[in-house]
PDB file of N, CA and C in Angstrom:
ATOM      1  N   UNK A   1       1.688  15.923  10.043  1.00  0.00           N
ATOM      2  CA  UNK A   1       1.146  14.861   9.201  1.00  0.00           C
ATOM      3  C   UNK A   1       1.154  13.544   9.955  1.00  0.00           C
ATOM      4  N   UNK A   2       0.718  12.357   9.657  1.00  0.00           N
ATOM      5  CA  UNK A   2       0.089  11.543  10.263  1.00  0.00           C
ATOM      6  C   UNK A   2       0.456   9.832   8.790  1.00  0.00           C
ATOM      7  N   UNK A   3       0.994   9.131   9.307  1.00  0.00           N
ATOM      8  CA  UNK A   3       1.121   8.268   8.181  1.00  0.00           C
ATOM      9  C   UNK A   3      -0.372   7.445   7.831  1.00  0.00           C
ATOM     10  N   UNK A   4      -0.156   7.328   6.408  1.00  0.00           N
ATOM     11  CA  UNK A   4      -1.725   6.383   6.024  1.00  0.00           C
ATOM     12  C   UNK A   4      -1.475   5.958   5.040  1.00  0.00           C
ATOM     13  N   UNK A   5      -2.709   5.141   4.780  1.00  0.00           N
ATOM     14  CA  UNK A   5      -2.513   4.346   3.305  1.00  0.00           C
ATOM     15  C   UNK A   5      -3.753   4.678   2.464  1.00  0.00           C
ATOM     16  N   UNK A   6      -3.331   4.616   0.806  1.00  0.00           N
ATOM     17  CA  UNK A   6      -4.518   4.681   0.194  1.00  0.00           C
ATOM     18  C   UNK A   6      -4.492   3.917  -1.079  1.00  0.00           C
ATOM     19  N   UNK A   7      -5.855   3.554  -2.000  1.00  0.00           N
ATOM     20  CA  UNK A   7      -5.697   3.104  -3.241  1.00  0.00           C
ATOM     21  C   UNK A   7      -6.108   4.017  -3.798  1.00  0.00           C
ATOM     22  N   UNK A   8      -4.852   4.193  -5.181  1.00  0.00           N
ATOM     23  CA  UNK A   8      -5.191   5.193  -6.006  1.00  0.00           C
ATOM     24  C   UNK A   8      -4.795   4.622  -7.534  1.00  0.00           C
ATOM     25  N   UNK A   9      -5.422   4.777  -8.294  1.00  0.00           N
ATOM     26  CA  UNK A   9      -6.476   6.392  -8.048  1.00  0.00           C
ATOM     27  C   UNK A   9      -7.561   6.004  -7.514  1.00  0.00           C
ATOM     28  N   UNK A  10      -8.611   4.709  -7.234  1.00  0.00           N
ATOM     29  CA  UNK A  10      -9.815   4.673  -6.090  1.00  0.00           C
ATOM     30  C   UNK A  10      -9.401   3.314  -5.527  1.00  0.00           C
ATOM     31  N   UNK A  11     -10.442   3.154  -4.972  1.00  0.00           N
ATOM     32  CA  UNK A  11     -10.517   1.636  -4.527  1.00  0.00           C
ATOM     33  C   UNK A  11     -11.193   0.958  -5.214  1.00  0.00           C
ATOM     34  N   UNK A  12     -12.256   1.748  -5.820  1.00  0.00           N
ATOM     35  CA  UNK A  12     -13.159   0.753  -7.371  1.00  0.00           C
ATOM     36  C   UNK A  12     -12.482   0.459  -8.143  1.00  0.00           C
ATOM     37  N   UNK A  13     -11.071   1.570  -8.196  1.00  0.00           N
ATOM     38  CA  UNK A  13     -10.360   0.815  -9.767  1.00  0.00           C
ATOM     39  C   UNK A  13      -9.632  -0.146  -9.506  1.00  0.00           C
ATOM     40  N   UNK A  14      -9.153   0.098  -8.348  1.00  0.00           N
ATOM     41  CA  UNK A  14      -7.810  -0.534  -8.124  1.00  0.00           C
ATOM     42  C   UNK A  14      -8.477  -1.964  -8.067  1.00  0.00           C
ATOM     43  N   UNK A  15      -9.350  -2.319  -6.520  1.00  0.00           N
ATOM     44  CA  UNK A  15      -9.630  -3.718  -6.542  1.00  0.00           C
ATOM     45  C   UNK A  15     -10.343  -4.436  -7.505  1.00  0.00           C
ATOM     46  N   UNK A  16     -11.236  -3.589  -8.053  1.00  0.00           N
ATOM     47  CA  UNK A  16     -11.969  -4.582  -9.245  1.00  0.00           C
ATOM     48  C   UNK A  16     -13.015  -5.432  -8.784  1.00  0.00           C
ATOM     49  N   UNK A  17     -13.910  -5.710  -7.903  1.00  0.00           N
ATOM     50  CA  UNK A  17     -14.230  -6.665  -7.259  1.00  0.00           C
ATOM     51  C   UNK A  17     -13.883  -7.785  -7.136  1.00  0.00           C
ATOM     52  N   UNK A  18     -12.123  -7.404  -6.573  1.00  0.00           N
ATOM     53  CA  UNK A  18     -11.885  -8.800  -5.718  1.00  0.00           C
ATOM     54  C   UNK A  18     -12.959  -8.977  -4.159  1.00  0.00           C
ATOM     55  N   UNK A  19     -12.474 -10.517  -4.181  1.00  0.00           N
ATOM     56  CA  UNK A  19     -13.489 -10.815  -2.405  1.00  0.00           C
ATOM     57  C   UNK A  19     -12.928 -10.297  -1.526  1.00  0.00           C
ATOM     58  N   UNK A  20     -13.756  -9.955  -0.695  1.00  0.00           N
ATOM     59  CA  UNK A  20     -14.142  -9.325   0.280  1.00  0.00           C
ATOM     60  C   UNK A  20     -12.697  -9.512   1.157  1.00  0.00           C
ATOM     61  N   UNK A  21     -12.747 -10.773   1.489  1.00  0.00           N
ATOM     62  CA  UNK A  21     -11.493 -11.753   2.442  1.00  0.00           C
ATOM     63  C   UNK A  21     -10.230 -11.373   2.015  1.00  0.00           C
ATOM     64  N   UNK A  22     -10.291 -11.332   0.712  1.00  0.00           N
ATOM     65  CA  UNK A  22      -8.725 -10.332  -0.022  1.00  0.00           C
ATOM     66  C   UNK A  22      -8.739  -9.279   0.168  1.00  0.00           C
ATOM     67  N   UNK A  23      -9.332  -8.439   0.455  1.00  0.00           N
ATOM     68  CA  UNK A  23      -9.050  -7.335   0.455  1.00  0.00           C
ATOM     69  C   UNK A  23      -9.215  -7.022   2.182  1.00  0.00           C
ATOM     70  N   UNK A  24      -9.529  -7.504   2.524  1.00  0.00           N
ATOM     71  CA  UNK A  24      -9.406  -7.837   3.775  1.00  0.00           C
ATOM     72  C   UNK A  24      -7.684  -8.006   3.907  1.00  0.00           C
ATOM     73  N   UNK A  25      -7.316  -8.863   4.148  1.00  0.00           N
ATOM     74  CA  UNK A  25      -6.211  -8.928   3.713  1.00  0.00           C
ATOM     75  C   UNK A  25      -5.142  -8.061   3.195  1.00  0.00           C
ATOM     76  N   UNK A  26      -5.019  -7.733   2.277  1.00  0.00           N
ATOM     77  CA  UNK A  26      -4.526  -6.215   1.946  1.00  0.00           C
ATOM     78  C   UNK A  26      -4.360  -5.411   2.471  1.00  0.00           C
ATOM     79  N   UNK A  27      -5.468  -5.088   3.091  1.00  0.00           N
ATOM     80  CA  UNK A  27      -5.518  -3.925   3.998  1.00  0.00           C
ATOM     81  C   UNK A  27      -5.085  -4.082   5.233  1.00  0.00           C
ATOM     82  N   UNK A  28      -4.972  -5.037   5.652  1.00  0.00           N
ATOM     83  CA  UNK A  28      -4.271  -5.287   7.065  1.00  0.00           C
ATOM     84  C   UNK A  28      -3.094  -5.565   6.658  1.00  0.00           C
ATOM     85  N   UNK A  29      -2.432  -5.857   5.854  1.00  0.00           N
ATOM     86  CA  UNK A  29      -0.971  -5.782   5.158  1.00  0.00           C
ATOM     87  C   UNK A  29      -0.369  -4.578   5.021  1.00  0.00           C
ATOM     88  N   UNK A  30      -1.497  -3.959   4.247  1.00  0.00           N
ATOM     89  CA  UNK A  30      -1.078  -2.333   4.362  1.00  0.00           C
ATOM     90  C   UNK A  30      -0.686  -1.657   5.969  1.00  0.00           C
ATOM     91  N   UNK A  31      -1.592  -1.805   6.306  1.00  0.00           N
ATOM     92  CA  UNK A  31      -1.707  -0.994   7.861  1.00  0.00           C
ATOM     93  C   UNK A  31       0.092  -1.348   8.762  1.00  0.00           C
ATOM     94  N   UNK A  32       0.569  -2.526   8.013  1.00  0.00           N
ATOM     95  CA  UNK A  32       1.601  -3.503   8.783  1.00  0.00           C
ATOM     96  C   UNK A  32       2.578  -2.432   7.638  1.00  0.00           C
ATOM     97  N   UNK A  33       2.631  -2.348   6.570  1.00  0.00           N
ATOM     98  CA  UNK A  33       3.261  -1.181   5.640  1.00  0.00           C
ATOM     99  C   UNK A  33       3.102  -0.225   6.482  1.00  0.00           C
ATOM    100  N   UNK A  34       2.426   0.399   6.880  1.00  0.00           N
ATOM    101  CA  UNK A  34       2.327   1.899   7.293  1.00  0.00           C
ATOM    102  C   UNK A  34       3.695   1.999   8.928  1.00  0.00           C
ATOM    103  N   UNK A  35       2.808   1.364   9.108  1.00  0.00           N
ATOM    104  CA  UNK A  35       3.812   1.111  10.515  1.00  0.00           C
ATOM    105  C   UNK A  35       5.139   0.763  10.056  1.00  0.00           C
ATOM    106  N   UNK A  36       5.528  -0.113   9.289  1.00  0.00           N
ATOM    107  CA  UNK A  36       6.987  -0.239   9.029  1.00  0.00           C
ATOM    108  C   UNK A  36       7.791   1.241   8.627  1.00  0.00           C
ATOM    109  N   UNK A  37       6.754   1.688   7.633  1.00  0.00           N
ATOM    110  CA  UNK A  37       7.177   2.914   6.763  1.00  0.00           C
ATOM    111  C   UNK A  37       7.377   4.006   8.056  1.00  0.00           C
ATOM    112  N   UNK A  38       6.597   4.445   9.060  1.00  0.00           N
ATOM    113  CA  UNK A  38       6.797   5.128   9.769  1.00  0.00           C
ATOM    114  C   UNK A  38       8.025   5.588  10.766  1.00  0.00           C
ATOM    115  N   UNK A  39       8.237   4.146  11.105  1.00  0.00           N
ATOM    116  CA  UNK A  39       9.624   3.603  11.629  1.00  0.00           C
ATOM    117  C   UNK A  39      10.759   3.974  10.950  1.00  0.00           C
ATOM    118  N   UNK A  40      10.328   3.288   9.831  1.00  0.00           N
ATOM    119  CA  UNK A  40      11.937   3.652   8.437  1.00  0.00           C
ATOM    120  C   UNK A  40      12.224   5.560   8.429  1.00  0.00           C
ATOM    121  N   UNK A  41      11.039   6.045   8.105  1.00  0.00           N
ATOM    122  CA  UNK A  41      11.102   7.569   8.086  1.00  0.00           C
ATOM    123  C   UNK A  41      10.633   8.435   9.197  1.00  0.00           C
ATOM    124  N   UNK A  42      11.257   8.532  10.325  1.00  0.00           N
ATOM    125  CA  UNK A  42      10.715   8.889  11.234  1.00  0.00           C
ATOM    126  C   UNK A  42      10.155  10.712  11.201  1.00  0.00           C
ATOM    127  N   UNK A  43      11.215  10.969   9.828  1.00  0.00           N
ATOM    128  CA  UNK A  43      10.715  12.519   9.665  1.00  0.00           C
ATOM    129  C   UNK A  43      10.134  12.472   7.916  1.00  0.00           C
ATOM    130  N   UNK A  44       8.939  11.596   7.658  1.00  0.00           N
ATOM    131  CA  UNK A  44       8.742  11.499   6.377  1.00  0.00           C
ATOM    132  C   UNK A  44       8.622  12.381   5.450  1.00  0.00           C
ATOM    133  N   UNK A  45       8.182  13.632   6.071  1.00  0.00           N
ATOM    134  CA  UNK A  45       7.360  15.030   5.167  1.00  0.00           C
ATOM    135  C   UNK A  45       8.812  15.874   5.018  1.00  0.00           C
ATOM    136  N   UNK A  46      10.005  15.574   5.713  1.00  0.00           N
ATOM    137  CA  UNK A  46      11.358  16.213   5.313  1.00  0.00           C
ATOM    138  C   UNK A  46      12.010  15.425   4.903  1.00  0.00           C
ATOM    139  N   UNK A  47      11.457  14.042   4.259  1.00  0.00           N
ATOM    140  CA  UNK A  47      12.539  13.282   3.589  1.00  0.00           C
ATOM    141  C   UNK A  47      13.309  14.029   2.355  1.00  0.00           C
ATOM    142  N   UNK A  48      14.478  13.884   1.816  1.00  0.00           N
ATOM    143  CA  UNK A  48      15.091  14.260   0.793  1.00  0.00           C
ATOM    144  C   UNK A  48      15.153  13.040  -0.212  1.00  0.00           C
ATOM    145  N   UNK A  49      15.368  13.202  -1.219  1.00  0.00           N
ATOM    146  CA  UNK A  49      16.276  12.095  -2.453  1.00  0.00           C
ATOM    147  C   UNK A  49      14.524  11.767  -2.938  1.00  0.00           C
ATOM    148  N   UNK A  50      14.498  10.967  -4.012  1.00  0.00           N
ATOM    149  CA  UNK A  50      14.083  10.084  -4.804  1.00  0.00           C
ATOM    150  C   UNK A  50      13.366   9.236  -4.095  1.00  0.00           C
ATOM    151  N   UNK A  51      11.970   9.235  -4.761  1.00  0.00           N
ATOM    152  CA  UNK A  51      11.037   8.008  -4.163  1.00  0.00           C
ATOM    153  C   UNK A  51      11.653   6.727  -4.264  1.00  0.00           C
ATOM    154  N   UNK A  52      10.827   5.464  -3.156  1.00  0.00           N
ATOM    155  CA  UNK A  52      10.910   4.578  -3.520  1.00  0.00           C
ATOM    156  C   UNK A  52      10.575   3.969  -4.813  1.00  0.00           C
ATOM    157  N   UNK A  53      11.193   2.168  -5.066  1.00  0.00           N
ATOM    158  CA  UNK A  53      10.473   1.753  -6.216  1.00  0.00           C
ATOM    159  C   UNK A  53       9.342   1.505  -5.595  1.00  0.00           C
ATOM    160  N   UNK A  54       8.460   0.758  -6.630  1.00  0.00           N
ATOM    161  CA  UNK A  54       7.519   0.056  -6.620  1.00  0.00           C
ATOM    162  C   UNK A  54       7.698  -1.424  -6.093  1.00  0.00           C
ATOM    163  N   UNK A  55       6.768  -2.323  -5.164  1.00  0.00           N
ATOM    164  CA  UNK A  55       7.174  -3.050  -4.347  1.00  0.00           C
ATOM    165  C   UNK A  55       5.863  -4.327  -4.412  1.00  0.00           C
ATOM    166  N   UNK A  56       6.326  -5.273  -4.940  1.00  0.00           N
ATOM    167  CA  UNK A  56       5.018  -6.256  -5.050  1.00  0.00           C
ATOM    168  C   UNK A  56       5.148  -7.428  -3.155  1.00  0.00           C
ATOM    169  N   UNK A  57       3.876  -7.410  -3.114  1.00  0.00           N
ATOM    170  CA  UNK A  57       3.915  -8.088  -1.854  1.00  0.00           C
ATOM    171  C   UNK A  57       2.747  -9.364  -1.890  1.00  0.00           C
ATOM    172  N   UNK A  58       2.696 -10.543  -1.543  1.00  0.00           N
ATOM    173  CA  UNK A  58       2.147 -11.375  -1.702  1.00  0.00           C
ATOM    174  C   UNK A  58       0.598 -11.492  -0.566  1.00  0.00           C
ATOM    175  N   UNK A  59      -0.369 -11.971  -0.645  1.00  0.00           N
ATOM    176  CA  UNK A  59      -1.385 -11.699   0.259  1.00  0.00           C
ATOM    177  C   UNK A  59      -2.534 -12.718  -0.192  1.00  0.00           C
ATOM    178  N   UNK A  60      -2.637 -13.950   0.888  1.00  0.00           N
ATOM    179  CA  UNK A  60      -3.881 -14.506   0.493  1.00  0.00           C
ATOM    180  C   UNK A  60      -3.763 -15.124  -0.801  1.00  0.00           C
ATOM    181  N   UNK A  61      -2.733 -15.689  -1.235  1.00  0.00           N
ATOM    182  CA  UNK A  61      -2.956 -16.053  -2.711  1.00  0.00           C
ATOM    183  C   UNK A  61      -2.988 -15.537  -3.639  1.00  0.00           C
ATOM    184  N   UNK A  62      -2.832 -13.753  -3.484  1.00  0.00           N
ATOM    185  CA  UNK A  62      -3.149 -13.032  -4.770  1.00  0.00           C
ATOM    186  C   UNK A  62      -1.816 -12.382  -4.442  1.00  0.00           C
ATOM    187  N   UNK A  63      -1.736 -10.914  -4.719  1.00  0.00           N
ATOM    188  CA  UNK A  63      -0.809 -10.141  -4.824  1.00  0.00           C
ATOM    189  C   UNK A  63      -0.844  -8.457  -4.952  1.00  0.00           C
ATOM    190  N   UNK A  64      -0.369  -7.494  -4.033  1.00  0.00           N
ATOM    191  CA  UNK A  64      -0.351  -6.352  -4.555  1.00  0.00           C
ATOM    192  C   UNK A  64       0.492  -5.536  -4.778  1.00  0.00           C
ATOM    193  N   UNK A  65       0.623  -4.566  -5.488  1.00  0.00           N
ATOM    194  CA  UNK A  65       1.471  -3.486  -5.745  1.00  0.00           C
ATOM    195  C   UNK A  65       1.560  -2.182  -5.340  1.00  0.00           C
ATOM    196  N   UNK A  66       2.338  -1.686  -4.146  1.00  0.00           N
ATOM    197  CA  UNK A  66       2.754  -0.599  -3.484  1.00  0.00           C
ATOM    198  C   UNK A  66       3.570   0.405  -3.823  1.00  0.00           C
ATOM    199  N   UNK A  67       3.570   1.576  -3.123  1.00  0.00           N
ATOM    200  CA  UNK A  67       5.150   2.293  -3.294  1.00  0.00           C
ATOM    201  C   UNK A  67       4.895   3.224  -1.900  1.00  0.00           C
ATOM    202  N   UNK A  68       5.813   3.260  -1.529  1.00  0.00           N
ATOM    203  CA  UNK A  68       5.809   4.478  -0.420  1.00  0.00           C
ATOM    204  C   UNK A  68       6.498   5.673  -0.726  1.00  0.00           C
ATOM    205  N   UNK A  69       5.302   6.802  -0.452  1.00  0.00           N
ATOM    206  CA  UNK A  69       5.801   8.180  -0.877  1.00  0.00           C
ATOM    207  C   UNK A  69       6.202   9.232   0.540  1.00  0.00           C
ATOM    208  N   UNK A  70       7.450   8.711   0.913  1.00  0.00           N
ATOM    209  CA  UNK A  70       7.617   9.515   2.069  1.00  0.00           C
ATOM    210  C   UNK A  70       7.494  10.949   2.642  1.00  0.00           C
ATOM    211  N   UNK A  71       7.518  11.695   1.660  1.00  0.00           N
ATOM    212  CA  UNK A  71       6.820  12.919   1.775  1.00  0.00           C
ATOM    213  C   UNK A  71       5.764  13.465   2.031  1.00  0.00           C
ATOM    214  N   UNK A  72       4.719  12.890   1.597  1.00  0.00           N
ATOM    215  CA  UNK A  72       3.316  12.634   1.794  1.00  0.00           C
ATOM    216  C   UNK A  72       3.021  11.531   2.881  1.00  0.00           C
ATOM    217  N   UNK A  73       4.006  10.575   3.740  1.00  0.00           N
ATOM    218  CA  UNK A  73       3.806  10.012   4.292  1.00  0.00           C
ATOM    219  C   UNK A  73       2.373   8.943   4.177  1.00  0.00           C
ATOM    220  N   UNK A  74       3.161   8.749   3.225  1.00  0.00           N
ATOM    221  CA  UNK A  74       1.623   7.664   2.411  1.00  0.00           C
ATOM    222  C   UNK A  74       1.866   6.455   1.552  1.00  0.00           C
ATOM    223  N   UNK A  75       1.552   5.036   2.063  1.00  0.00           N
ATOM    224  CA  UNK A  75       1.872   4.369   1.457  1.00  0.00           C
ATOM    225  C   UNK A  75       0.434   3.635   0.152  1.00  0.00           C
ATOM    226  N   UNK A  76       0.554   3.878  -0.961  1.00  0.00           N
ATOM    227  CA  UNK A  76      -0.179   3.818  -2.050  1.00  0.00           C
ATOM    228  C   UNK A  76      -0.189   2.267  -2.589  1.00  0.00           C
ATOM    229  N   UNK A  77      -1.588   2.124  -2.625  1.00  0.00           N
ATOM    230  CA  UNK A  77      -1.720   0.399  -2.910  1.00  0.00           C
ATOM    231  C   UNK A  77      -2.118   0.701  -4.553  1.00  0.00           C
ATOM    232  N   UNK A  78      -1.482   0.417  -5.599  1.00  0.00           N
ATOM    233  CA  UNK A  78      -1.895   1.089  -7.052  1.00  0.00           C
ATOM    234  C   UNK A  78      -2.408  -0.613  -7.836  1.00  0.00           C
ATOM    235  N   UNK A  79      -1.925  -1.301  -7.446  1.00  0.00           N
ATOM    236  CA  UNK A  79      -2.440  -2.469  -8.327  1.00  0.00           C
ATOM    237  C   UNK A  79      -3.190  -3.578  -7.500  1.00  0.00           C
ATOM    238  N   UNK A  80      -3.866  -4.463  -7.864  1.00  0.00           N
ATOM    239  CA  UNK A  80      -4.502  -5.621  -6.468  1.00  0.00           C
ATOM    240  C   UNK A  80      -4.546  -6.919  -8.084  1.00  0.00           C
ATOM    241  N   UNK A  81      -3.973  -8.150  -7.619  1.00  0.00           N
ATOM    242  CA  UNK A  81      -4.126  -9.276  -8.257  1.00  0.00           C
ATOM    243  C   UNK A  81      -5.013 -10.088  -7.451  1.00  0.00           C
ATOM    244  N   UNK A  82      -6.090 -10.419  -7.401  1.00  0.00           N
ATOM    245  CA  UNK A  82      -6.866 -11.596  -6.658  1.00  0.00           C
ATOM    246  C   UNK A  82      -6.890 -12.814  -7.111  1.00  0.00           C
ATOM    247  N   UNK A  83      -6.853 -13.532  -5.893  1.00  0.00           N
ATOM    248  CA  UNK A  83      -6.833 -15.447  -6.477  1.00  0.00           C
ATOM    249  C   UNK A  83      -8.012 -15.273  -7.174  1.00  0.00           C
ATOM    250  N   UNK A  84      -7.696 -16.635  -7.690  1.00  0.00           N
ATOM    251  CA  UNK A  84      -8.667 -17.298  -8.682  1.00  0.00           C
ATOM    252  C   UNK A  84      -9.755 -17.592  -7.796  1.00  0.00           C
ATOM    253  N   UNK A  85     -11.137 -16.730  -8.382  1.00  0.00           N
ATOM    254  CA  UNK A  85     -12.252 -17.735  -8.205  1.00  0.00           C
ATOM    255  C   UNK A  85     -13.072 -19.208  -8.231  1.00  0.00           C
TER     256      UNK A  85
END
């Protein structure tokens, strides 16, 4: 397995049409998640115990909501807050 990131359940739901530049953003936040997460679990798909929590992270003025599922070696972007238009 291979670490990655995704929004679920899509990326239509999740972002909502936030701008472009935010989500921009995000996603290069994420990618900086993935890499951390990889590091932390160097054997993710044999992790044992209990998922992480849920993890809010700030971005661009807005805000999103993560969790990393080490088993799946996947870190999940489930909520997106965008600045104000």
């Amino acid at each position: 397995m291979s670490w990655g990131w995704e929004y679920l359940p899509s990326k239509a739901h999740v972002t909502g049409g936030a701008p472009a530049a935010f989500l921009a953003a995000v996603e290069h936040k994420a990618e900086e998640l993935v890499r951390a997460a990889e590091t932390l679990h160097l054997d993710g798909a044999g992790y044992q115990g209990s998922g992480e929590p849920m993890r809010y992270i700030d971005v661009a003025g807005g805000l999103f909501a993560y969790y990393v599922v080490p088993r799946l070696e996947l870190v999940v972007i489930c909520q997106v807050t965008a600045p104000p238009t």
